[in-house]
Protein backbone atom coordinates (compact mmCIF):
# COMPACT_ATOMS: atom_id res chain seq x y z
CA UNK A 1 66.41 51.80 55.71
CA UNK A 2 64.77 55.56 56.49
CA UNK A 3 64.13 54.88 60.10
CA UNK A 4 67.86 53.50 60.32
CA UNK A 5 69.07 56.23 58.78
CA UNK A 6 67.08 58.76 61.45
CA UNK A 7 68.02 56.84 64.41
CA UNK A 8 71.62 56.79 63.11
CA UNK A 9 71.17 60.43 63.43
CA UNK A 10 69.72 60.64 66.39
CA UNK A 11 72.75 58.43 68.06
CA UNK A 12 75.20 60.77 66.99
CA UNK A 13 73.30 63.79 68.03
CA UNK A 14 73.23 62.24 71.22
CA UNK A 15 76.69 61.85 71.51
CA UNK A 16 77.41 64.73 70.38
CA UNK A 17 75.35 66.31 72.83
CA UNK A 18 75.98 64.23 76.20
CA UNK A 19 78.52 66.87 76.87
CA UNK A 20 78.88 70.76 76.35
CA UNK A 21 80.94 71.17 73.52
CA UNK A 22 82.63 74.55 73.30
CA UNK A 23 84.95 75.03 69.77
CA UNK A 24 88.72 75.25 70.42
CA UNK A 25 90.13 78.34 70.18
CA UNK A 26 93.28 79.16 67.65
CA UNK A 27 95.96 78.73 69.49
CA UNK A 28 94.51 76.67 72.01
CA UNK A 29 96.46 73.03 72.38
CA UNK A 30 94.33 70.51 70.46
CA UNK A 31 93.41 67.87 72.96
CA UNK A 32 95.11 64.56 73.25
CA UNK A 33 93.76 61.47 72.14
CA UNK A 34 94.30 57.66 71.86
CA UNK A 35 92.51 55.87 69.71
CA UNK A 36 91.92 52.20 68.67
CA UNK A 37 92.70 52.62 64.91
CA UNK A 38 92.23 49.94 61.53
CA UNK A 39 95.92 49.58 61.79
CA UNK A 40 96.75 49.89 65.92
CA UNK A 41 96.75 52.75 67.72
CA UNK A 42 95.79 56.25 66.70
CA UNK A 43 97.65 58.77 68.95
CA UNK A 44 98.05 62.58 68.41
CA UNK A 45 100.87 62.49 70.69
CA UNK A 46 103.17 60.61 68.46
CA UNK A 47 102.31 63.11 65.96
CA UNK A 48 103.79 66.14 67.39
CA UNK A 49 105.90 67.85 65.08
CA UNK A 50 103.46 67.37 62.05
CA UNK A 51 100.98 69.16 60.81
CA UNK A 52 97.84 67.24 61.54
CA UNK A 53 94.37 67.61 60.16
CA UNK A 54 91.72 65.37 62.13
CA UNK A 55 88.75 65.33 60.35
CA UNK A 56 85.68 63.91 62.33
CA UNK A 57 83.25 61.95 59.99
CA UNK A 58 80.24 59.23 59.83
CA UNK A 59 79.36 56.46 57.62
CA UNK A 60 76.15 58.16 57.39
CA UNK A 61 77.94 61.93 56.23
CA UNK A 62 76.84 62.33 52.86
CA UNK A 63 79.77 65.27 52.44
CA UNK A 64 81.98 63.05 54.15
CA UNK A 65 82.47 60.52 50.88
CA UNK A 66 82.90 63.49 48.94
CA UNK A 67 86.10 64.98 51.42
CA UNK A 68 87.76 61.25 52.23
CA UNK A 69 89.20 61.75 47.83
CA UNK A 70 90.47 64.59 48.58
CA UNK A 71 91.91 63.72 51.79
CA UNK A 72 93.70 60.68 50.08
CA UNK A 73 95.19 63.31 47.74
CA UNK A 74 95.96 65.69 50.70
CA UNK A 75 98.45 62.91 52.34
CA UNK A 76 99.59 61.40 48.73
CA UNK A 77 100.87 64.80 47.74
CA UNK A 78 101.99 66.35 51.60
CA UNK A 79 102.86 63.34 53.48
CA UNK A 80 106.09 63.41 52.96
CA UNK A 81 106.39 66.65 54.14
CA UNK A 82 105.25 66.47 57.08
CA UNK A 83 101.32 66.14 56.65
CA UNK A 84 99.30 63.45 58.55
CA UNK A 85 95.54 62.86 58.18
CA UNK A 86 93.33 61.52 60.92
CA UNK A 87 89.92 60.43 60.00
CA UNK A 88 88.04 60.02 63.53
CA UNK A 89 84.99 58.05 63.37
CA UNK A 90 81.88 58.49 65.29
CA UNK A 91 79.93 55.76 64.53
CA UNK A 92 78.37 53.83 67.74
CA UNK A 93 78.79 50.51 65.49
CA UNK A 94 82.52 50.37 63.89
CA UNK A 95 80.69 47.97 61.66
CA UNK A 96 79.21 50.63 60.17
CA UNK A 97 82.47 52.44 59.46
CA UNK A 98 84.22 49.33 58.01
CA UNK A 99 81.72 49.13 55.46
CA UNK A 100 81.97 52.89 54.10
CA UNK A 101 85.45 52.51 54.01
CA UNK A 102 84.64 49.42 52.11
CA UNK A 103 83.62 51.81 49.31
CA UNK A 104 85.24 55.03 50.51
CA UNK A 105 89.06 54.17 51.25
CA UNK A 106 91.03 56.13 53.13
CA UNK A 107 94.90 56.52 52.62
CA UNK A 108 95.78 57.56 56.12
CA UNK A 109 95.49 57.07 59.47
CA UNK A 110 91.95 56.02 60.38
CA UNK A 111 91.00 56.30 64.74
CA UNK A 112 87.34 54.60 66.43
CA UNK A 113 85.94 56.71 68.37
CA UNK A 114 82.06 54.90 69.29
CA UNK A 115 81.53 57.62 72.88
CA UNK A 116 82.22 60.43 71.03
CA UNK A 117 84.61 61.64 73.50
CA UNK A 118 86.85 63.13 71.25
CA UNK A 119 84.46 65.04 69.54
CA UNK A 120 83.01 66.78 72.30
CA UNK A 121 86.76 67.64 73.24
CA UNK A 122 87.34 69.37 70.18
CA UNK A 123 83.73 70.81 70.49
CA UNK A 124 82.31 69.45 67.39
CA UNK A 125 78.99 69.77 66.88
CA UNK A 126 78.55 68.28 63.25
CA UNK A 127 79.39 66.11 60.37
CA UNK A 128 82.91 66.18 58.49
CA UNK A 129 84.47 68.65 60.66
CA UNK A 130 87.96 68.89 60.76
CA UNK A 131 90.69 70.68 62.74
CA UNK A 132 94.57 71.83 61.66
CA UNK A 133 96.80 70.71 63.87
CA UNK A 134 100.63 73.04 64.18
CA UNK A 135 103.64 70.98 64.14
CA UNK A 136 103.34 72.75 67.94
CA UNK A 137 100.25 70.69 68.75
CA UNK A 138 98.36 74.03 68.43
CA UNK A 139 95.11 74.28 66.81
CA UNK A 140 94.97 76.41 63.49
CA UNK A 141 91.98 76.01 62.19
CA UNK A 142 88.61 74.44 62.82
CA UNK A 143 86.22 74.10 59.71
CA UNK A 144 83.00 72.42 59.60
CA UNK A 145 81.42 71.09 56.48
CA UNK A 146 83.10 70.06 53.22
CA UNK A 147 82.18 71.43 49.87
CA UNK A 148 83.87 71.48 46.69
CA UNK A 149 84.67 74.97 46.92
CA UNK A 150 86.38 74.34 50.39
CA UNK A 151 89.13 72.29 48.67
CA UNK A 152 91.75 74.66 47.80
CA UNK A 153 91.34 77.36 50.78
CA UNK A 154 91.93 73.97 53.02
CA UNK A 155 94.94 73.02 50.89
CA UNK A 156 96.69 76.63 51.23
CA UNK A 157 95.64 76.38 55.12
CA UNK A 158 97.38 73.15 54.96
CA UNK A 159 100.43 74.44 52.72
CA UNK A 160 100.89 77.42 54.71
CA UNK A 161 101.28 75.43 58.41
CA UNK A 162 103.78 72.94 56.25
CA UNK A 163 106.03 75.50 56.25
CA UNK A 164 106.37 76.00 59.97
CA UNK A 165 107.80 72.37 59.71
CA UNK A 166 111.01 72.29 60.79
């Protein structure tokens, strides 16, 4: 199990890595993606006009079972007004994936992403990490980590670009 969890970790460094990754600016546009999702497509696209937070995760993220609660209570309580969450997986093996969410639902909108291109688009370089989308498609935050103290400076980042929503 310890030598799957270290090569696990040594896959996603890798492609992580295979390309520079450089961390959106604010204000930058937050680049496209397409996605083969648990329920169809995952497209940021056909999102515009939302506020979006894509948060990049792992099976094999520790923080990341502690931020996918909280996420489900992100889109329970802002959905409707105008919030929607995209977990991006990383895993090489979406096997892997299925089986954390097996234990670790998720309430909204879950995207495969096995190269890691869009990652390394959004110059991640670590697990959760998560990005706030404008209803403009403009980046407004980038935060890496999750911890319990994160949880309501996130949700007031997340309130505040709710009420650009028109």
């Amino acid at each position: 199990m310890k030598s799957q969890s270290i090569f696990m970790l040594l896959a996603a460094a890798a492609v992580l890595s295979a390309a520079p990754a450089r961390a959106l600016e604010k204000g930058a546009a937050a680049p496209q993606f397409d996605l083969q999702g648990l329920d169809g497509a995952v497209k940021l696209a056909k999102l515009q006009g939302k506020v979006v937070y894509v948060d990049f995760w792992a099976s094999w993220c520790g923080p990341c079972r502690q931020s996918f609660p909280w996420m489900n209570e992100m889109q329970a309580k802002y959905g409707a007004k105008g919030l929607q969450i995209v977990g991006v997986n990383v895993d090489a093996n979406s096997a892997d994936a299925r089986q954390f969410l097996s234990t670790t639902p998720a309430r909204f909108a879950i995207g495969f992403d096995p190269q890691g291109a869009t990652p390394r688009s959004y110059g991640i370089k670590g697990m959760p990490s998560s990005v706030l989308i404008g209803p403009d498609g403009k980046v407004l935050l980038e935060h890496s980590g999750f911890r319990d103290a994160d949880r309501a400076d996130l949700e007031s980042k997340i309130q505040n670009a709710l009420g650009a929503v028109k």
